[in-house]
PDB file of N, CA and C in Angstrom:
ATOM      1  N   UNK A   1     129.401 151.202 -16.755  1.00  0.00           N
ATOM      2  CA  UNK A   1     129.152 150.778 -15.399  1.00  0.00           C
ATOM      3  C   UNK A   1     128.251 151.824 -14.754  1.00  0.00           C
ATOM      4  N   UNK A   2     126.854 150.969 -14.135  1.00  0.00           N
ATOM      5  CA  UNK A   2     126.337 152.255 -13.517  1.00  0.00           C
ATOM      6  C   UNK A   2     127.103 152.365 -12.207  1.00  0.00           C
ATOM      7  N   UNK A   3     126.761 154.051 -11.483  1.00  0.00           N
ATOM      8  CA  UNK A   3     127.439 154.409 -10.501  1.00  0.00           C
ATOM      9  C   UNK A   3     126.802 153.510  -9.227  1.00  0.00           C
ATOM     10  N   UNK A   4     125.765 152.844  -9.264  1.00  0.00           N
ATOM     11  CA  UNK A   4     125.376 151.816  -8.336  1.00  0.00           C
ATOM     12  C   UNK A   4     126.222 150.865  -8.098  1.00  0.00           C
ATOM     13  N   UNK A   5     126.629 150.617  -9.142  1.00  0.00           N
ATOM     14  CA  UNK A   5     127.561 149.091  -9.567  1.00  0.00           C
ATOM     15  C   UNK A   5     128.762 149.632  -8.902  1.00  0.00           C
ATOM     16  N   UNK A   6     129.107 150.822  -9.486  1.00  0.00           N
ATOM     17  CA  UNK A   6     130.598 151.126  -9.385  1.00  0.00           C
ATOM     18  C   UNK A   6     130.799 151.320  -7.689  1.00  0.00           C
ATOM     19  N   UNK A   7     129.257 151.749  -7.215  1.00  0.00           N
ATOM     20  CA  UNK A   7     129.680 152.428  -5.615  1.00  0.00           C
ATOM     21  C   UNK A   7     130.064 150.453  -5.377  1.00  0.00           C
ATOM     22  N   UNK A   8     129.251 149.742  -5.417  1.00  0.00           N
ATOM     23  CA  UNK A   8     128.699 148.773  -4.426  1.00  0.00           C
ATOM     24  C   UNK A   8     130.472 147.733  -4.648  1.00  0.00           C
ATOM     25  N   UNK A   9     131.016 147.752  -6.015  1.00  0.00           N
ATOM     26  CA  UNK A   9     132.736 147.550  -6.009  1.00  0.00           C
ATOM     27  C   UNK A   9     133.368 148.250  -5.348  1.00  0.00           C
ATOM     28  N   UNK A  10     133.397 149.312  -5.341  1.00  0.00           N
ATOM     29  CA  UNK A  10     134.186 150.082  -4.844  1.00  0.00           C
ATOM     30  C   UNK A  10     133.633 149.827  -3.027  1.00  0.00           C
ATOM     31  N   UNK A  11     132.885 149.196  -2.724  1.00  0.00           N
ATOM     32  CA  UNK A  11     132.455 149.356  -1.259  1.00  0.00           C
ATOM     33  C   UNK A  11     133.108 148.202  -0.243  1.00  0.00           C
ATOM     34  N   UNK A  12     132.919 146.987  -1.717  1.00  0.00           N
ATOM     35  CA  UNK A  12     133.214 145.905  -1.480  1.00  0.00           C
ATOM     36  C   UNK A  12     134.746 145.805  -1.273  1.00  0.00           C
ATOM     37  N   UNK A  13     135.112 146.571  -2.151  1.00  0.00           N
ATOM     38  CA  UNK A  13     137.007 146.428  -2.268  1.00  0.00           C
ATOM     39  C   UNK A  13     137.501 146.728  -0.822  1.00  0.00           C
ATOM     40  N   UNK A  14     136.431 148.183  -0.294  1.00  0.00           N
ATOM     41  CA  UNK A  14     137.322 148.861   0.596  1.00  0.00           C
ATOM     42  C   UNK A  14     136.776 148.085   2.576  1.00  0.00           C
ATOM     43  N   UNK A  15     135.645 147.389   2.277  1.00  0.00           N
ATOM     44  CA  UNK A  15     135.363 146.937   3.447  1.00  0.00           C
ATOM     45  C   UNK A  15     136.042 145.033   3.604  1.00  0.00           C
ATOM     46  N   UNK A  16     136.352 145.108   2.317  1.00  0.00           N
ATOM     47  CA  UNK A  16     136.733 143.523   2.527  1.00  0.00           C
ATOM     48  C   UNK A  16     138.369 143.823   3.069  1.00  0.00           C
ATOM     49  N   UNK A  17     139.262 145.068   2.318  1.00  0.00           N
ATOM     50  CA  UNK A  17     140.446 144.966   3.052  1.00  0.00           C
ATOM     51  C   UNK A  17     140.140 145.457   4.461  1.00  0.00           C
ATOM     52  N   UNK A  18     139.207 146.646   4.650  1.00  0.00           N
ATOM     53  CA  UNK A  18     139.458 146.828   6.520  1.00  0.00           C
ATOM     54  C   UNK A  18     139.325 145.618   6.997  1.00  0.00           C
ATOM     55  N   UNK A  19     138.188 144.476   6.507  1.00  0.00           N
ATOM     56  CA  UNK A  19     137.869 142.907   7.687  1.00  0.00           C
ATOM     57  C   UNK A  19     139.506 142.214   7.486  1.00  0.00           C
ATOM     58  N   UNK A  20     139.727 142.313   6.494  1.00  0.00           N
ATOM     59  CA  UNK A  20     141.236 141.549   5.798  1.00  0.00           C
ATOM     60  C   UNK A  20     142.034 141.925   7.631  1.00  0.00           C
ATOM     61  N   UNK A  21     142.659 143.280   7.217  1.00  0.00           N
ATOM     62  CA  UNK A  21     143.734 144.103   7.864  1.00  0.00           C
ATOM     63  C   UNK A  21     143.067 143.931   9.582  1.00  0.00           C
ATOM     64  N   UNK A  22     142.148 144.259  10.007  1.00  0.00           N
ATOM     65  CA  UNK A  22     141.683 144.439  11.118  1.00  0.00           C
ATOM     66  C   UNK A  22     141.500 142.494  11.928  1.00  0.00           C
ATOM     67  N   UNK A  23     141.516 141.798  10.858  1.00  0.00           N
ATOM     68  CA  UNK A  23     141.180 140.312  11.526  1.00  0.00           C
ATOM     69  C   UNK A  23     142.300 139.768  11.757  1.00  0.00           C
ATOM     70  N   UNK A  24     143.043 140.360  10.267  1.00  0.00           N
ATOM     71  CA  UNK A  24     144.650 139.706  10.737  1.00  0.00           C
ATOM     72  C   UNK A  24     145.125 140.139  11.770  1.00  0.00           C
ATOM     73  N   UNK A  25     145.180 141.630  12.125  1.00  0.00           N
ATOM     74  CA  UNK A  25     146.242 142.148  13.205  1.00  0.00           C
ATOM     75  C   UNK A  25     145.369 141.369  14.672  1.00  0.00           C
ATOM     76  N   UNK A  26     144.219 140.380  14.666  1.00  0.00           N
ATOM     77  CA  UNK A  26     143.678 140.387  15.864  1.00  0.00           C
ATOM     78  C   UNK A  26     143.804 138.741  15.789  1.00  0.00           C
ATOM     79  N   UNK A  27     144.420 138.305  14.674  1.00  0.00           N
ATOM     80  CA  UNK A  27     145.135 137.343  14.786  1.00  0.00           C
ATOM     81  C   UNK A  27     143.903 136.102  14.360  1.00  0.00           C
ATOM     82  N   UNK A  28     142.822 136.676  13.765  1.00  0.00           N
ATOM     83  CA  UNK A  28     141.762 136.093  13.360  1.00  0.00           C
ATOM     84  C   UNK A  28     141.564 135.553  12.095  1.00  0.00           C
ATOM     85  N   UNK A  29     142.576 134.625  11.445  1.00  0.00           N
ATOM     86  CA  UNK A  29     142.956 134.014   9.886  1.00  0.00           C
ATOM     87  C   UNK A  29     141.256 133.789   9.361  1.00  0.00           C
ATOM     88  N   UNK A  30     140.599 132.939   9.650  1.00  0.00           N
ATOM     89  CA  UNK A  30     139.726 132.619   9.270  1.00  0.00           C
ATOM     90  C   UNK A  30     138.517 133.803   8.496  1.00  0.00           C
ATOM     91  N   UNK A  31     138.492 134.851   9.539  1.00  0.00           N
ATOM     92  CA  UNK A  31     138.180 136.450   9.254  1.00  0.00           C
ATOM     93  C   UNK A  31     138.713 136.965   8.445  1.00  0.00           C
ATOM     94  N   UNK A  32     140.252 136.881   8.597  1.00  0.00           N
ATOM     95  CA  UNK A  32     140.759 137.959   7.204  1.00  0.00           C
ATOM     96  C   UNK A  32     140.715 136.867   6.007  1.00  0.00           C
ATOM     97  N   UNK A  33     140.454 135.827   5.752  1.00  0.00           N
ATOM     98  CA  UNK A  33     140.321 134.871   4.413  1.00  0.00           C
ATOM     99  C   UNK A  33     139.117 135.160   3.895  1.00  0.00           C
ATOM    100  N   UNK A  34     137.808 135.576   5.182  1.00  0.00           N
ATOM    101  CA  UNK A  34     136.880 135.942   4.189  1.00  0.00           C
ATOM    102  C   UNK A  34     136.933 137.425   3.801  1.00  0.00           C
ATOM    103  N   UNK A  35     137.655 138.573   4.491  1.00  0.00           N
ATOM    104  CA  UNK A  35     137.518 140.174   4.433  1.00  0.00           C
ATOM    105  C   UNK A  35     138.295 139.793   2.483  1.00  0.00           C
ATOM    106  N   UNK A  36     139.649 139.210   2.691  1.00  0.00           N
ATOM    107  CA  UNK A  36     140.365 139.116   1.300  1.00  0.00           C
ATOM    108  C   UNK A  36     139.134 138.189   0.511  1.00  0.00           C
ATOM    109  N   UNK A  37     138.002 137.721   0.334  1.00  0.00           N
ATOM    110  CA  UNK A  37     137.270 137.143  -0.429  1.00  0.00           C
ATOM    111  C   UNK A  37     136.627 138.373  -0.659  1.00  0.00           C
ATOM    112  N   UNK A  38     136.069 139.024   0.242  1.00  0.00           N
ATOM    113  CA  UNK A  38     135.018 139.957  -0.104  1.00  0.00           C
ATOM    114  C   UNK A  38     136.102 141.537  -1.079  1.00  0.00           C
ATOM    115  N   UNK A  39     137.164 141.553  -0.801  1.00  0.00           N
ATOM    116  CA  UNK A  39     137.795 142.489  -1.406  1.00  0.00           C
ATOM    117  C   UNK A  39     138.509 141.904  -2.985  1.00  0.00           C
ATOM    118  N   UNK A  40     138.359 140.798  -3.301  1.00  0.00           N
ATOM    119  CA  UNK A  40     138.770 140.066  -4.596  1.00  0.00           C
ATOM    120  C   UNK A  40     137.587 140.188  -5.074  1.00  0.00           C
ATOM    121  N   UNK A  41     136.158 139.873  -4.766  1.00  0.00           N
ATOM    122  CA  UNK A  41     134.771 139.822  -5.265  1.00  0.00           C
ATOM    123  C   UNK A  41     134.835 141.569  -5.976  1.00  0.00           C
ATOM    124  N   UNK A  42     134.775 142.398  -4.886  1.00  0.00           N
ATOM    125  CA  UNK A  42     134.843 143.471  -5.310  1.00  0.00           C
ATOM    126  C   UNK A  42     135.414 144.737  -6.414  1.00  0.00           C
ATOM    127  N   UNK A  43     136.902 143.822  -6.745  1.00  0.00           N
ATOM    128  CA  UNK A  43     138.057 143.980  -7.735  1.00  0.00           C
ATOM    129  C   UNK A  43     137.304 143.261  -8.745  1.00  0.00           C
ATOM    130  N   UNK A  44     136.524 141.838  -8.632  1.00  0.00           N
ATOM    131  CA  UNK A  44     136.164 141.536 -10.135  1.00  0.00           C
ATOM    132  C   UNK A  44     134.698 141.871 -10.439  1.00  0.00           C
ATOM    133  N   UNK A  45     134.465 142.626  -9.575  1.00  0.00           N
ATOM    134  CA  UNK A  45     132.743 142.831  -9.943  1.00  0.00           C
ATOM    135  C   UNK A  45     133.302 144.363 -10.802  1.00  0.00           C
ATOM    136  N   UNK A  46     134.243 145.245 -10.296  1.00  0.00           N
ATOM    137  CA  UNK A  46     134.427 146.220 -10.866  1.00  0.00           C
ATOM    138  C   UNK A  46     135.307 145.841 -12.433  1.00  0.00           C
ATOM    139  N   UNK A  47     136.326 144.959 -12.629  1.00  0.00           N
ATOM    140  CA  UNK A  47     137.077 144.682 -13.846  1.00  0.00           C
ATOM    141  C   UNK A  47     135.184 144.327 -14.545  1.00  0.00           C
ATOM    142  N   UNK A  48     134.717 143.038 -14.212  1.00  0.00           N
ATOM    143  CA  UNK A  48     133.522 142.330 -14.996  1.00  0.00           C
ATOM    144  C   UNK A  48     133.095 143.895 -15.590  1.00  0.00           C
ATOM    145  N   UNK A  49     132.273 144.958 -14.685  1.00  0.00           N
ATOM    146  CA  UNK A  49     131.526 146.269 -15.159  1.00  0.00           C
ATOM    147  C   UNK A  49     132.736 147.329 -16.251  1.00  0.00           C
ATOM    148  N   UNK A  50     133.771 146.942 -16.134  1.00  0.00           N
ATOM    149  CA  UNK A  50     134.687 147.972 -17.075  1.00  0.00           C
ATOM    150  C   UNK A  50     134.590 146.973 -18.093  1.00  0.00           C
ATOM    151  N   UNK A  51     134.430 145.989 -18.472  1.00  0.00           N
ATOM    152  CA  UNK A  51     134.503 145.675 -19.951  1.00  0.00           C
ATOM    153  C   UNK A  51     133.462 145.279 -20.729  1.00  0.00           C
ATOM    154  N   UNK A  52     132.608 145.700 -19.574  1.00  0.00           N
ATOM    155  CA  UNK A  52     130.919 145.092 -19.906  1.00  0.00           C
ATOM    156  C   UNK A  52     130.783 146.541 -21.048  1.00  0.00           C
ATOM    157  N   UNK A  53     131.352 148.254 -20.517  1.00  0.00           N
ATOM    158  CA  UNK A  53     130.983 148.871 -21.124  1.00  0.00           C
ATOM    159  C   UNK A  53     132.330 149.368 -22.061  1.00  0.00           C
TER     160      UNK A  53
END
């Protein structure tokens, strides 16, 4: 995995749970369904790059 790849998972994981956590507590479902999309994308873009190498 290049460290590009690895930052841009690792970026994805950690900004999709703040939209997740921050939409829910504001009571904004629709928001945190996509923050938890963008933090699942991010978990499999990083699994996809660990078995690629």
């Amino acid at each position: 995995m290049s460290a590009g790849e690895k930052a841009k998972a690792k970026t994805e994981q950690v900004v999709g749970k703040a939209v997740r956590k921050v939409a829910h507590a504001m009571g904004n479902e629709t928001t945190a369904v996509k923050g938890a999309a963008l933090e699942t994308r991010g978990k499999a873009r990083g699994a996809k790059e660990g078995v690629r190498h």
